[in-house]
PDB file of N, CA and C in Angstrom:
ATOM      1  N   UNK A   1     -49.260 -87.545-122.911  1.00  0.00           N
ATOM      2  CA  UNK A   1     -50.148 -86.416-122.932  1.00  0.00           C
ATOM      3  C   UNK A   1     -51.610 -86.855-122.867  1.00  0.00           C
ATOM      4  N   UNK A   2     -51.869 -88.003-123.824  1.00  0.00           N
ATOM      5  CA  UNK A   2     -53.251 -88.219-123.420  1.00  0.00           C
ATOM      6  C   UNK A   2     -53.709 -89.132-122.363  1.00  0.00           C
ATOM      7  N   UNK A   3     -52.808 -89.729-121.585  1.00  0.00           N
ATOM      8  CA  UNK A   3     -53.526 -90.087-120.031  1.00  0.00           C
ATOM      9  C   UNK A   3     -53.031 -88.794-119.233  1.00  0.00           C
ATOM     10  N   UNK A   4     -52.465 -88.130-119.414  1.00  0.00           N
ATOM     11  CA  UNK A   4     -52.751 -86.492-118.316  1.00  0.00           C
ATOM     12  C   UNK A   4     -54.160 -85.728-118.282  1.00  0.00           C
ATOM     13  N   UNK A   5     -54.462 -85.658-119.792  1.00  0.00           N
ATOM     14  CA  UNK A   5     -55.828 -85.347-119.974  1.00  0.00           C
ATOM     15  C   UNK A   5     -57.151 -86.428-120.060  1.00  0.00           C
ATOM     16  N   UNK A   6     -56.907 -87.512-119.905  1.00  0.00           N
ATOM     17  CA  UNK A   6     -58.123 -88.383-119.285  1.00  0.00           C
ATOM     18  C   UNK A   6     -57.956 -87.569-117.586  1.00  0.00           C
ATOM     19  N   UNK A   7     -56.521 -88.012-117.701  1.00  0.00           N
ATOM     20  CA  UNK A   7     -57.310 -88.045-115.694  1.00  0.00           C
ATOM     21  C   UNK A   7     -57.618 -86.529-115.527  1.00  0.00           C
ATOM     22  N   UNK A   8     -57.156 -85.524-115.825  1.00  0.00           N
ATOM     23  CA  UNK A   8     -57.483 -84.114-115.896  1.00  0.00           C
ATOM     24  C   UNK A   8     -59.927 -83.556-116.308  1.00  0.00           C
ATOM     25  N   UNK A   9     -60.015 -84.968-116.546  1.00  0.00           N
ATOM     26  CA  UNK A   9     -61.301 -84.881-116.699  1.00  0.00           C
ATOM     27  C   UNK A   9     -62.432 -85.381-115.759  1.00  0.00           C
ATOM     28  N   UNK A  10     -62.715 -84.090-114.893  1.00  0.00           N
ATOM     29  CA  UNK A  10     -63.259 -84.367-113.730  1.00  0.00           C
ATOM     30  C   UNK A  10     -64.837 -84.023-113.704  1.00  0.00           C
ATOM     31  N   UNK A  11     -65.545 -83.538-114.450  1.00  0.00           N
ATOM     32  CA  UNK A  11     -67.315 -83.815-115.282  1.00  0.00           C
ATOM     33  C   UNK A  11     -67.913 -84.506-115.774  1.00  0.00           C
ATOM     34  N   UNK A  12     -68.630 -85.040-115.893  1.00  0.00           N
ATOM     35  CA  UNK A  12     -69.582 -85.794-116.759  1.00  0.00           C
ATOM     36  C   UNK A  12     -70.165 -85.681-117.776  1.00  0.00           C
ATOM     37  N   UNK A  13     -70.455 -85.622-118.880  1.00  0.00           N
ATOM     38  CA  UNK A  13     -71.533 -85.300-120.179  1.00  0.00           C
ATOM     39  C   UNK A  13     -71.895 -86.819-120.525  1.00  0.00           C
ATOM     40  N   UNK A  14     -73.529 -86.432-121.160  1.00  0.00           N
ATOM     41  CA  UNK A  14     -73.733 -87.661-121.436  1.00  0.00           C
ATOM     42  C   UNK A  14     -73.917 -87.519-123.573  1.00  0.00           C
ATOM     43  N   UNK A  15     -73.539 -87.909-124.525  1.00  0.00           N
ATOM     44  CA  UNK A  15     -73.659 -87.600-125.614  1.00  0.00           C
ATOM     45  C   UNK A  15     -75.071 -88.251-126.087  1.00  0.00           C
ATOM     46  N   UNK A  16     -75.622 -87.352-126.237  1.00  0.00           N
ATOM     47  CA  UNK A  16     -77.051 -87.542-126.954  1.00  0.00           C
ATOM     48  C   UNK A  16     -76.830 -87.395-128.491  1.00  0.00           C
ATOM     49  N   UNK A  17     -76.958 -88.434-128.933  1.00  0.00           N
ATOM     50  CA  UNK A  17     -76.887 -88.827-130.540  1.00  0.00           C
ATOM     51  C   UNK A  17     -77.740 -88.500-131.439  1.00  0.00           C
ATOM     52  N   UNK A  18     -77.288 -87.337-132.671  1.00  0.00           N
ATOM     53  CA  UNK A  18     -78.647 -87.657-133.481  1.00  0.00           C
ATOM     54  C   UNK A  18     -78.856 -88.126-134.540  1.00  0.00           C
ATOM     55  N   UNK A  19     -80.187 -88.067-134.958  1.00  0.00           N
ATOM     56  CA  UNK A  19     -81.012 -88.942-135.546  1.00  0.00           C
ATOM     57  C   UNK A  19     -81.977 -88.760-136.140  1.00  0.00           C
ATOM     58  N   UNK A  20     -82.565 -88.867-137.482  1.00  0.00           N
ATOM     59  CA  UNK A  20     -83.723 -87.947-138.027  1.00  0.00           C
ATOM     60  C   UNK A  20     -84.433 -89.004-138.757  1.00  0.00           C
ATOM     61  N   UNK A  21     -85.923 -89.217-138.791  1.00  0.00           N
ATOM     62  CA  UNK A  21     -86.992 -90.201-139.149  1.00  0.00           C
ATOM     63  C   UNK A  21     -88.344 -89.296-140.099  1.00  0.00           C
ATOM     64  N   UNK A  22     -88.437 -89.280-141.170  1.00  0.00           N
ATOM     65  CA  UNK A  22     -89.931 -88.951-141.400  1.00  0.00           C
ATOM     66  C   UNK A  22     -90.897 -88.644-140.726  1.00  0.00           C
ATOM     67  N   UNK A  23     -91.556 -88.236-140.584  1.00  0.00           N
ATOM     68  CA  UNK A  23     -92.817 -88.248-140.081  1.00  0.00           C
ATOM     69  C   UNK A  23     -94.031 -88.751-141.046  1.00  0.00           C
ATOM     70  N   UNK A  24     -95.379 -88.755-140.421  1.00  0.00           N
ATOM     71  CA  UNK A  24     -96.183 -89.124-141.606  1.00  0.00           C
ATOM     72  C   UNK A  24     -96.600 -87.925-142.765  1.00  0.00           C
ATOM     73  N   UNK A  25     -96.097 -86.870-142.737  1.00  0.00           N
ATOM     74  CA  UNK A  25     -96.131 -85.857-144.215  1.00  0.00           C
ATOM     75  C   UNK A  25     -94.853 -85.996-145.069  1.00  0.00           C
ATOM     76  N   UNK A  26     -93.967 -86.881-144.683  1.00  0.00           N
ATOM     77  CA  UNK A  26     -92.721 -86.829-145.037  1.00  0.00           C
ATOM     78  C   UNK A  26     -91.346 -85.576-144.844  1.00  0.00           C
ATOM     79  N   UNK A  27     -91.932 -85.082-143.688  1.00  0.00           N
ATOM     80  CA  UNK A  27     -90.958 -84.001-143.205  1.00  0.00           C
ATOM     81  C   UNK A  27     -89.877 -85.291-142.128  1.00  0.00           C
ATOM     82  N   UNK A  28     -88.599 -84.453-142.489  1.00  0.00           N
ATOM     83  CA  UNK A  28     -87.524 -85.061-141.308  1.00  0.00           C
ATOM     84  C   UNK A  28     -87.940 -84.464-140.299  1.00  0.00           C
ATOM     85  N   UNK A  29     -87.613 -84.945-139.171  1.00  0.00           N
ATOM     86  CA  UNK A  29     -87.659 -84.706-137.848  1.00  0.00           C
ATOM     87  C   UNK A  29     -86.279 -85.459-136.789  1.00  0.00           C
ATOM     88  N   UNK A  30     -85.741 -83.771-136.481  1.00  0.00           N
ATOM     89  CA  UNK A  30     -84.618 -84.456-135.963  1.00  0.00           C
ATOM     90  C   UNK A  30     -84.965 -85.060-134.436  1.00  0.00           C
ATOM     91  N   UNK A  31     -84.286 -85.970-134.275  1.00  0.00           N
ATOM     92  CA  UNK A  31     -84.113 -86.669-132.565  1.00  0.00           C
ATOM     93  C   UNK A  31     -82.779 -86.765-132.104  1.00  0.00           C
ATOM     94  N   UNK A  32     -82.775 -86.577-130.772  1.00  0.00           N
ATOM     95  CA  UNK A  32     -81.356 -86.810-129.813  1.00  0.00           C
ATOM     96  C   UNK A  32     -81.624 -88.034-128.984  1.00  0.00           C
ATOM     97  N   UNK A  33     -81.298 -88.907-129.271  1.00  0.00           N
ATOM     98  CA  UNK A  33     -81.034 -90.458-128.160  1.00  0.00           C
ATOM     99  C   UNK A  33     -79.852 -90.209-127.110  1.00  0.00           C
ATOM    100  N   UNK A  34     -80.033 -90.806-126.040  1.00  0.00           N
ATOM    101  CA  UNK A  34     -79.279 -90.468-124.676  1.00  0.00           C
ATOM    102  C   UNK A  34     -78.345 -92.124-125.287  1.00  0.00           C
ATOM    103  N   UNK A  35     -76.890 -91.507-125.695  1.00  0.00           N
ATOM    104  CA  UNK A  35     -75.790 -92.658-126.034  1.00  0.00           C
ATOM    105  C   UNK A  35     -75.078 -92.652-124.492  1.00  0.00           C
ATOM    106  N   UNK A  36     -73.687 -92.702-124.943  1.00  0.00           N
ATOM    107  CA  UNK A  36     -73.101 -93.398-123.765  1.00  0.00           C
ATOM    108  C   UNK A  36     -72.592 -92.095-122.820  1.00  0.00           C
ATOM    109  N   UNK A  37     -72.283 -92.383-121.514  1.00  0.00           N
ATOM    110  CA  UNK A  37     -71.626 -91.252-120.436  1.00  0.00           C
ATOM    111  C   UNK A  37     -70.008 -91.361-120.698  1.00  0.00           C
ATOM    112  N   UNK A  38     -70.070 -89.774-120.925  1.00  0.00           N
ATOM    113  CA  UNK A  38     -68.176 -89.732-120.873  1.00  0.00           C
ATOM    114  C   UNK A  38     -67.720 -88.948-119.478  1.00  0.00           C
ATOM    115  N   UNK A  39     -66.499 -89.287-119.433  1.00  0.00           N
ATOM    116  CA  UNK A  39     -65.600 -88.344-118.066  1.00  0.00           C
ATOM    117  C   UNK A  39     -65.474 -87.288-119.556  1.00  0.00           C
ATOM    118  N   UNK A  40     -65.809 -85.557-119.091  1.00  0.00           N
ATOM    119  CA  UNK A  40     -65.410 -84.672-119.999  1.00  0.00           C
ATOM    120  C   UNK A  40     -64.500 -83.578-119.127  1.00  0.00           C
ATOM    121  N   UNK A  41     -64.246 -82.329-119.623  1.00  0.00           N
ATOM    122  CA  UNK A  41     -63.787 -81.604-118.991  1.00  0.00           C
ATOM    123  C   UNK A  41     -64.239 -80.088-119.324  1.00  0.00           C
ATOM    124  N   UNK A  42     -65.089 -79.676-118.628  1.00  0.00           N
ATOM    125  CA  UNK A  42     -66.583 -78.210-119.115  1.00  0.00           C
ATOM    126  C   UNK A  42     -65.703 -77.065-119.109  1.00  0.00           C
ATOM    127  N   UNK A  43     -65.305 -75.916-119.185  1.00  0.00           N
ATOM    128  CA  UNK A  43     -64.858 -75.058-119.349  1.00  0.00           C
ATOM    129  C   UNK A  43     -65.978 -74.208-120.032  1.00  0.00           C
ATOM    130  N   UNK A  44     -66.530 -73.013-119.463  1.00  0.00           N
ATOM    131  CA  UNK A  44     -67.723 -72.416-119.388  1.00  0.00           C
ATOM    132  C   UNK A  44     -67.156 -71.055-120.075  1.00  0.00           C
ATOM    133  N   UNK A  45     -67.696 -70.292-120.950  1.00  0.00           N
ATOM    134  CA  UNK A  45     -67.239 -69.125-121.465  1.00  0.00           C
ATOM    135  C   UNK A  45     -68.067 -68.419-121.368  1.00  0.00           C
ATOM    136  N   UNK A  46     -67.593 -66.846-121.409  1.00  0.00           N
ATOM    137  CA  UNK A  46     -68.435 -65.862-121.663  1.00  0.00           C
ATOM    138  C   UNK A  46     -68.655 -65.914-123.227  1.00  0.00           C
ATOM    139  N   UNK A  47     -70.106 -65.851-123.669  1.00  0.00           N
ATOM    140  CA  UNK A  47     -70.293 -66.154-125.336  1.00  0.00           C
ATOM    141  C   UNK A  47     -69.105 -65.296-125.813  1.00  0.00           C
ATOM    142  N   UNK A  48     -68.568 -66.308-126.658  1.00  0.00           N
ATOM    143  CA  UNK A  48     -67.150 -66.302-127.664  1.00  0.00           C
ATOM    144  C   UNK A  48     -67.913 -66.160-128.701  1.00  0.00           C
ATOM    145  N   UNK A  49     -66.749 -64.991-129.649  1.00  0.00           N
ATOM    146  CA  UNK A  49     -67.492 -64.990-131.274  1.00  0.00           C
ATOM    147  C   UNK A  49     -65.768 -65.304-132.280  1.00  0.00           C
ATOM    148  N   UNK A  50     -65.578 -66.104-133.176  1.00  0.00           N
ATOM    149  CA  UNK A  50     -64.730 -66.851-133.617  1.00  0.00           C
ATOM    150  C   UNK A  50     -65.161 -66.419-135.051  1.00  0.00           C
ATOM    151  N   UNK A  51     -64.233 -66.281-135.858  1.00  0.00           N
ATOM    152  CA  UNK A  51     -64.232 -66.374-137.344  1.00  0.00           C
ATOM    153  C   UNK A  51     -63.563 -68.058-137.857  1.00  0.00           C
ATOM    154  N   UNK A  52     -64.649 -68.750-138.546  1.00  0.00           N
ATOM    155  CA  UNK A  52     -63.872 -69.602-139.044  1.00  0.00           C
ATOM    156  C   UNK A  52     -63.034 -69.513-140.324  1.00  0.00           C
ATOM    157  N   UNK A  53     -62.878 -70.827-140.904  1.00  0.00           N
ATOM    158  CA  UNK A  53     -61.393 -69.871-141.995  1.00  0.00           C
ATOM    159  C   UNK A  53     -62.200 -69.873-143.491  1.00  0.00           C
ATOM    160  N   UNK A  54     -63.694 -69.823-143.334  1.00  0.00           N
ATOM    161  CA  UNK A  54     -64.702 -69.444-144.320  1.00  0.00           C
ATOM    162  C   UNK A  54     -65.247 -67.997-144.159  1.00  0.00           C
ATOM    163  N   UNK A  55     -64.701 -67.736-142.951  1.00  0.00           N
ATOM    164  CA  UNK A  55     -65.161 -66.019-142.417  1.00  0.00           C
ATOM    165  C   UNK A  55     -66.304 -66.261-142.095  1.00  0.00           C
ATOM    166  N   UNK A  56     -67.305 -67.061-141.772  1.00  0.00           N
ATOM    167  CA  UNK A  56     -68.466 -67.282-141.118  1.00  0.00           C
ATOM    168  C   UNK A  56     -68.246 -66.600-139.597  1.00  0.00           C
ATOM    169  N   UNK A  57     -69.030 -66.636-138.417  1.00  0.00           N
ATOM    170  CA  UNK A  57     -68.715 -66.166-137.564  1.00  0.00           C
ATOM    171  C   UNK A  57     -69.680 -67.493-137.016  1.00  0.00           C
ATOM    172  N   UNK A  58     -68.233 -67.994-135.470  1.00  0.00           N
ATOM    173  CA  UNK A  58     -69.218 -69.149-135.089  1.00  0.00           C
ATOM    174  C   UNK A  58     -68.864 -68.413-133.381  1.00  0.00           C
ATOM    175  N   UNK A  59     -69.886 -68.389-132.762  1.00  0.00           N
ATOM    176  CA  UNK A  59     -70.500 -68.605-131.723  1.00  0.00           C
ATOM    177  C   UNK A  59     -70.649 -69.287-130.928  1.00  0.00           C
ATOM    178  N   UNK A  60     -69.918 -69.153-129.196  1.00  0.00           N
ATOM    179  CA  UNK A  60     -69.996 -70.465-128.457  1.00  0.00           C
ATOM    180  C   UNK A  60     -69.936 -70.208-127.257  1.00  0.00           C
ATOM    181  N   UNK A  61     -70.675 -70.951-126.357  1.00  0.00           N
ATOM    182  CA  UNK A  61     -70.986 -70.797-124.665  1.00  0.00           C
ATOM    183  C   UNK A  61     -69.523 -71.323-124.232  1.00  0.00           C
ATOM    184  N   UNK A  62     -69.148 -72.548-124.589  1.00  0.00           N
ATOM    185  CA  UNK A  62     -67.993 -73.417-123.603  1.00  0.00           C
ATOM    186  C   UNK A  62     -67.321 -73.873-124.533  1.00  0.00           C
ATOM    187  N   UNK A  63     -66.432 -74.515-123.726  1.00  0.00           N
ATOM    188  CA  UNK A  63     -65.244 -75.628-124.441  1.00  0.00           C
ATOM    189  C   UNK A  63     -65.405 -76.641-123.264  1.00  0.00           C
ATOM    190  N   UNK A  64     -65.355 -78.073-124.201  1.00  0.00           N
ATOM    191  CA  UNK A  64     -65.398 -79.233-123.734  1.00  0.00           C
ATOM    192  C   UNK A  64     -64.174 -80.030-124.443  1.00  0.00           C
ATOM    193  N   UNK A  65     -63.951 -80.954-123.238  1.00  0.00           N
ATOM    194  CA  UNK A  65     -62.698 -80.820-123.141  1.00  0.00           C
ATOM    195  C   UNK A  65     -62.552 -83.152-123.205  1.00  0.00           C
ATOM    196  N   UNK A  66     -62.614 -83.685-124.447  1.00  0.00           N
ATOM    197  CA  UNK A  66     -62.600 -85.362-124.212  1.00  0.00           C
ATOM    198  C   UNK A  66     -61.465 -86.088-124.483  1.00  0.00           C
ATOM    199  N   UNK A  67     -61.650 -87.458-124.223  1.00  0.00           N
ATOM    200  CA  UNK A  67     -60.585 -88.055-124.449  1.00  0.00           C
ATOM    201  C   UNK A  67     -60.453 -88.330-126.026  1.00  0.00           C
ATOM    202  N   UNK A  68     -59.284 -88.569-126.211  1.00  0.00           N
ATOM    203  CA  UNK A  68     -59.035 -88.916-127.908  1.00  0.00           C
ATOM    204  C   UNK A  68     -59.820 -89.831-128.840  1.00  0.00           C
ATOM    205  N   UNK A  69     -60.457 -90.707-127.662  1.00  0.00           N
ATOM    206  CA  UNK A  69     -60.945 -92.208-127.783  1.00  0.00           C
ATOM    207  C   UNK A  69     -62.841 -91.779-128.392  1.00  0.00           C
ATOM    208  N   UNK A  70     -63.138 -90.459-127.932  1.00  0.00           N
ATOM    209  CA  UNK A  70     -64.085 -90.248-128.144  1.00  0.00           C
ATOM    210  C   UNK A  70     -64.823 -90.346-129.424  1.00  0.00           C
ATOM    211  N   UNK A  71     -65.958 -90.555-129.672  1.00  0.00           N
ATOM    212  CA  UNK A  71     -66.427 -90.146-131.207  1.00  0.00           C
ATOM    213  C   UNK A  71     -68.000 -89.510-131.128  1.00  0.00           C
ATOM    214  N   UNK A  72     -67.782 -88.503-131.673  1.00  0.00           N
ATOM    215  CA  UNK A  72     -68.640 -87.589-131.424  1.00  0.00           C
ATOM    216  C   UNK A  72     -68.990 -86.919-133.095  1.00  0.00           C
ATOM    217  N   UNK A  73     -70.166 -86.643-133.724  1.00  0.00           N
ATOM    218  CA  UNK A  73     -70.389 -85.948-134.566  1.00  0.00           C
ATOM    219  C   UNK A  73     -71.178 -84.522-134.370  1.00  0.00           C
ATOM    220  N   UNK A  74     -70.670 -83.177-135.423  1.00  0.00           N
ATOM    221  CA  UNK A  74     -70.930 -82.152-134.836  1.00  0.00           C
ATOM    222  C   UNK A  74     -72.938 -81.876-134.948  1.00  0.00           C
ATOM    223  N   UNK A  75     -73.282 -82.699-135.392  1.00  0.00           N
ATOM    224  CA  UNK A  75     -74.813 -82.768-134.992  1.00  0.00           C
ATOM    225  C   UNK A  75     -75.648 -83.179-133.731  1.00  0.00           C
ATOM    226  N   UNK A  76     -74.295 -84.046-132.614  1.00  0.00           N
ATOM    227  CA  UNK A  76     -75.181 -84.402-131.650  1.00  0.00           C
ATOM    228  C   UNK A  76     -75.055 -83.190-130.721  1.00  0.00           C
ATOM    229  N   UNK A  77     -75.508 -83.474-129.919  1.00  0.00           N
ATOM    230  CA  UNK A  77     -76.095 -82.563-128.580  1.00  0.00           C
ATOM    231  C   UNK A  77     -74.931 -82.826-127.116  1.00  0.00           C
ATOM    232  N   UNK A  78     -74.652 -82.380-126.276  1.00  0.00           N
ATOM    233  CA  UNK A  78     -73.752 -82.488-125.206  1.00  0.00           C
ATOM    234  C   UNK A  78     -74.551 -82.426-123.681  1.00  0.00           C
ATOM    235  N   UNK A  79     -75.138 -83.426-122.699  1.00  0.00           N
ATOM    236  CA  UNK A  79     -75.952 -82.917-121.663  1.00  0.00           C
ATOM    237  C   UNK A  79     -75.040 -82.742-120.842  1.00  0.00           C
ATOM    238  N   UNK A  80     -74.613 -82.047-120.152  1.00  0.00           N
ATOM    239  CA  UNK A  80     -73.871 -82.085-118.590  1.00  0.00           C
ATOM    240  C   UNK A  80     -74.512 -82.608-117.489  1.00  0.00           C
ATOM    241  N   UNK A  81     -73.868 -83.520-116.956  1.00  0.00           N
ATOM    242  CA  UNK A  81     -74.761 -83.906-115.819  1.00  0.00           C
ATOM    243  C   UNK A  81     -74.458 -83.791-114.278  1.00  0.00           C
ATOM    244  N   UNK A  82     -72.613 -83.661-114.422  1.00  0.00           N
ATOM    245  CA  UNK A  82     -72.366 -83.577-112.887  1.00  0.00           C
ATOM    246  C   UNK A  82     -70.856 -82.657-113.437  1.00  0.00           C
ATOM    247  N   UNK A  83     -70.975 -82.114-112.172  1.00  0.00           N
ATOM    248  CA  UNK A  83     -69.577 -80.561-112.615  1.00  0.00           C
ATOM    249  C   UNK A  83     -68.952 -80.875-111.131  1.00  0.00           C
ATOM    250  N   UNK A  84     -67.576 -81.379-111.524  1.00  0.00           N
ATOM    251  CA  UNK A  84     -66.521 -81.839-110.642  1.00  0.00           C
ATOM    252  C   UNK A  84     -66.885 -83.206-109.602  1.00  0.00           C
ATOM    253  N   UNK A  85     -67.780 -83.722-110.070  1.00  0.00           N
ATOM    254  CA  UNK A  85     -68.118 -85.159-109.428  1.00  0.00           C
ATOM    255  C   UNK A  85     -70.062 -85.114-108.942  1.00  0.00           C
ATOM    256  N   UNK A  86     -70.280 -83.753-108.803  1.00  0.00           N
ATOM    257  CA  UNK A  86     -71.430 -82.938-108.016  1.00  0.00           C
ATOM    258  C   UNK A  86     -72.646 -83.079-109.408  1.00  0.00           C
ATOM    259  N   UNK A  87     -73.660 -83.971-108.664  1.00  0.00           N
ATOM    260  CA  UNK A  87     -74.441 -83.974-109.601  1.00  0.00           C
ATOM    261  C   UNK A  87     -75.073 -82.760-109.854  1.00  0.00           C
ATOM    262  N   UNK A  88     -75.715 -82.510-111.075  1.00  0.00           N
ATOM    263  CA  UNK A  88     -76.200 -80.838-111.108  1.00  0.00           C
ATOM    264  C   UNK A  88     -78.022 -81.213-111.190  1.00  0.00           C
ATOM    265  N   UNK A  89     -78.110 -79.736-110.207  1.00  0.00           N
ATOM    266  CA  UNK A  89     -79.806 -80.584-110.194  1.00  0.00           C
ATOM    267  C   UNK A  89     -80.583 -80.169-111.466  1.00  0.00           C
ATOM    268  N   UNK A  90     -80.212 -79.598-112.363  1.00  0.00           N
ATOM    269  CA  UNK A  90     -80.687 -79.343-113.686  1.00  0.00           C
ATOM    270  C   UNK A  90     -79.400 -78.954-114.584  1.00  0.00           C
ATOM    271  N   UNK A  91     -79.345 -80.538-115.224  1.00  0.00           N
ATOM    272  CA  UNK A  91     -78.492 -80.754-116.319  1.00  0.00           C
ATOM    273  C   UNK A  91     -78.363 -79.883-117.717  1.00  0.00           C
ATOM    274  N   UNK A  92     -77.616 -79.530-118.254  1.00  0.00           N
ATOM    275  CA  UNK A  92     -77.081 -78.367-118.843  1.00  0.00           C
ATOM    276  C   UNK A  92     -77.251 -78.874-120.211  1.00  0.00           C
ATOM    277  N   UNK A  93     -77.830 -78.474-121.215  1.00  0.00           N
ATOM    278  CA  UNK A  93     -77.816 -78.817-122.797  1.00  0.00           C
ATOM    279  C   UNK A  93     -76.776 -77.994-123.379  1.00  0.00           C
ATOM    280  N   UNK A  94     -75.889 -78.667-124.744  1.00  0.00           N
ATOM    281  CA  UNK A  94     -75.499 -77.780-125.647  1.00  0.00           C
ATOM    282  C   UNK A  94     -75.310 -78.206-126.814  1.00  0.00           C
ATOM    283  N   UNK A  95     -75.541 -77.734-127.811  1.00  0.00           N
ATOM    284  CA  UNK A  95     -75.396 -78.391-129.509  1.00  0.00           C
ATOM    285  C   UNK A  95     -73.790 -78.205-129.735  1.00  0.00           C
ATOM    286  N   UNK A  96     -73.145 -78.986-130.245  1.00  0.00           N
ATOM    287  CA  UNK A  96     -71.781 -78.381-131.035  1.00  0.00           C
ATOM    288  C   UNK A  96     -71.791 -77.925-132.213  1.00  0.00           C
ATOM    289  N   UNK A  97     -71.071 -76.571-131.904  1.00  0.00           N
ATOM    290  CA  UNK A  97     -70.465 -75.933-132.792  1.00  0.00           C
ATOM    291  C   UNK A  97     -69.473 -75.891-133.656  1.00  0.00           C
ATOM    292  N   UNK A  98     -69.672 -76.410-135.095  1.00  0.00           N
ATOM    293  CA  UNK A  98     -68.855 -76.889-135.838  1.00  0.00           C
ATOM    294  C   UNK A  98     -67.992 -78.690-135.619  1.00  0.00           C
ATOM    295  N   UNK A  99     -67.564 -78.719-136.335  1.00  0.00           N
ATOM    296  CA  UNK A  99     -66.553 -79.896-136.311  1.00  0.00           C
ATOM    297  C   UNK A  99     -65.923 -80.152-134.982  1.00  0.00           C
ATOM    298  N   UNK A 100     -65.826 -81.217-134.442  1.00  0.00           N
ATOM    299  CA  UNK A 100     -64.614 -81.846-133.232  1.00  0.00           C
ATOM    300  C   UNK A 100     -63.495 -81.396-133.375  1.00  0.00           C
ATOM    301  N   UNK A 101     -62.619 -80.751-132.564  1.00  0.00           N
ATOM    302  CA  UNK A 101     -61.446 -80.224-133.062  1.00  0.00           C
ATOM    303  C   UNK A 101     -60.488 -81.698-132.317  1.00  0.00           C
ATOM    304  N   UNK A 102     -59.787 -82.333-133.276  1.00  0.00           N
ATOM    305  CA  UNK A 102     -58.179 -82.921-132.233  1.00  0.00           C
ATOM    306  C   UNK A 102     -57.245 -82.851-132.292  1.00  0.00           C
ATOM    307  N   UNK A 103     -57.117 -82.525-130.976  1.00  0.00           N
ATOM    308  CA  UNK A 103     -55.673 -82.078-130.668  1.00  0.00           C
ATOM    309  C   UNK A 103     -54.573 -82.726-130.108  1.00  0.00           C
ATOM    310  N   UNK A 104     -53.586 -82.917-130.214  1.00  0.00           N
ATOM    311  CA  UNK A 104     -52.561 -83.728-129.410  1.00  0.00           C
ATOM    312  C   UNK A 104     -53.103 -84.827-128.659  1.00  0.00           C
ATOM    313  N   UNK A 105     -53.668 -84.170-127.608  1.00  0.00           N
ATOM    314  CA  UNK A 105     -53.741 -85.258-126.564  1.00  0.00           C
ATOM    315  C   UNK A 105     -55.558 -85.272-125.949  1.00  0.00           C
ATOM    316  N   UNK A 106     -56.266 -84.539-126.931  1.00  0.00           N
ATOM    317  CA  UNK A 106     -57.718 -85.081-127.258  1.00  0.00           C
ATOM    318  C   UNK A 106     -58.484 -84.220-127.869  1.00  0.00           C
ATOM    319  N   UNK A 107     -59.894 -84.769-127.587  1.00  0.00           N
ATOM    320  CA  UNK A 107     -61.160 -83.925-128.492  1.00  0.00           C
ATOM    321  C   UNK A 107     -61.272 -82.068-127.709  1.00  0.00           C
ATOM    322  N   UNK A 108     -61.912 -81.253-128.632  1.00  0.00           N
ATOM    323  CA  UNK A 108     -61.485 -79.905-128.109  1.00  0.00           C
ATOM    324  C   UNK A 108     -63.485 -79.758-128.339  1.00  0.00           C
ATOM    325  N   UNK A 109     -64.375 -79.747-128.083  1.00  0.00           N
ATOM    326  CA  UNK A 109     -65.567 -79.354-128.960  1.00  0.00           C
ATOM    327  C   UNK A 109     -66.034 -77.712-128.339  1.00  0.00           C
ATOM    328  N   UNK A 110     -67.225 -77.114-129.201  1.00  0.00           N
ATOM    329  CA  UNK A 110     -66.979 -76.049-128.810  1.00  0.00           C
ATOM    330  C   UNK A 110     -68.517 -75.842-128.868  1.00  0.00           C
ATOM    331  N   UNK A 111     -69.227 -75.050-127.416  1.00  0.00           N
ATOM    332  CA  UNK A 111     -70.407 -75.891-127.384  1.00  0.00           C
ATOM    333  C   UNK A 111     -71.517 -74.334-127.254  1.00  0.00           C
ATOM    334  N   UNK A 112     -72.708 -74.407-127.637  1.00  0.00           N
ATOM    335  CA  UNK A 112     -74.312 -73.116-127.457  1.00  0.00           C
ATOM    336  C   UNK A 112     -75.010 -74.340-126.918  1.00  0.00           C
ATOM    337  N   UNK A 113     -75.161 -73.296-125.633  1.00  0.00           N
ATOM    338  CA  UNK A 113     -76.296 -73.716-125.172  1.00  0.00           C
ATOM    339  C   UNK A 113     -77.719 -73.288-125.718  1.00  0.00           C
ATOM    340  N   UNK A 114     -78.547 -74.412-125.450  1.00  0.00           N
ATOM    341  CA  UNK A 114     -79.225 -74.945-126.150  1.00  0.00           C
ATOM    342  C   UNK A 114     -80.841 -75.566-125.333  1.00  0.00           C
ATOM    343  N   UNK A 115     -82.466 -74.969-125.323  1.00  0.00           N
ATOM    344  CA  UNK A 115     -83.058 -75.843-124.551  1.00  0.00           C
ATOM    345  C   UNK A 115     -83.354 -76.976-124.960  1.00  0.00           C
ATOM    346  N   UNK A 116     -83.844 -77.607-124.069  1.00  0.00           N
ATOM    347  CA  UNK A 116     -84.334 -79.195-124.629  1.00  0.00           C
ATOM    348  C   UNK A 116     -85.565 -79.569-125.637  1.00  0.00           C
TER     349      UNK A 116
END
């Protein structure tokens, strides 16, 4: 199951990592660093509204779709860069929403778009 869904992953994302430093008043300040390029798999939604099992209500543009191998925390950021091999001429931001979900045969994340 999980080499069906590697090769089933025909997009690009690049995971922008984050990261938070002081400033000189001593406020955090968050940052996103450009980490490594994954093969993903984008699945684009009409905004989804989800109850989690706190009854919160979470909110989400897409589902992204990785390999098992992935490691991802729900603070970094998701860029899209090419949709079905096709580079995109303005790459797509999105924060994740909530926790990495895994499943069987990989990562499930669930993504708001987001500007830069």
């Amino acid at each position: 199951m999980q080499a069906t869904q590697v090769s089933s992953l025909m997009d690009t994302c690049v995971r922008c990592v984050f990261s938070e430093a002081a400033d000189a008043a001593g406020q955090m300040i968050p940052t996103w660093t450009d980490g490594v390029t994954l093969a993903c798999g984008f699945e684009p939604r009409s905004s989804i509204e989800a109850r989690r099992p706190d009854m919160t209500v979470l909110s989400y543009d897409a589902r992204l779709r990785l390999a098992i191998t992935a490691t991802m925390d729900y603070r970094d950021k998701i860029r899209l860069t090419h949709r079905y091999g096709a580079l995109l001429a303005t790459p797509l931001t999105f924060a994740i929403e909530g926790q990495p979900l895994r499943g069987p045969s990989g990562l499930v994340l669930l993504l708001k778009a987001v500007s830069e």
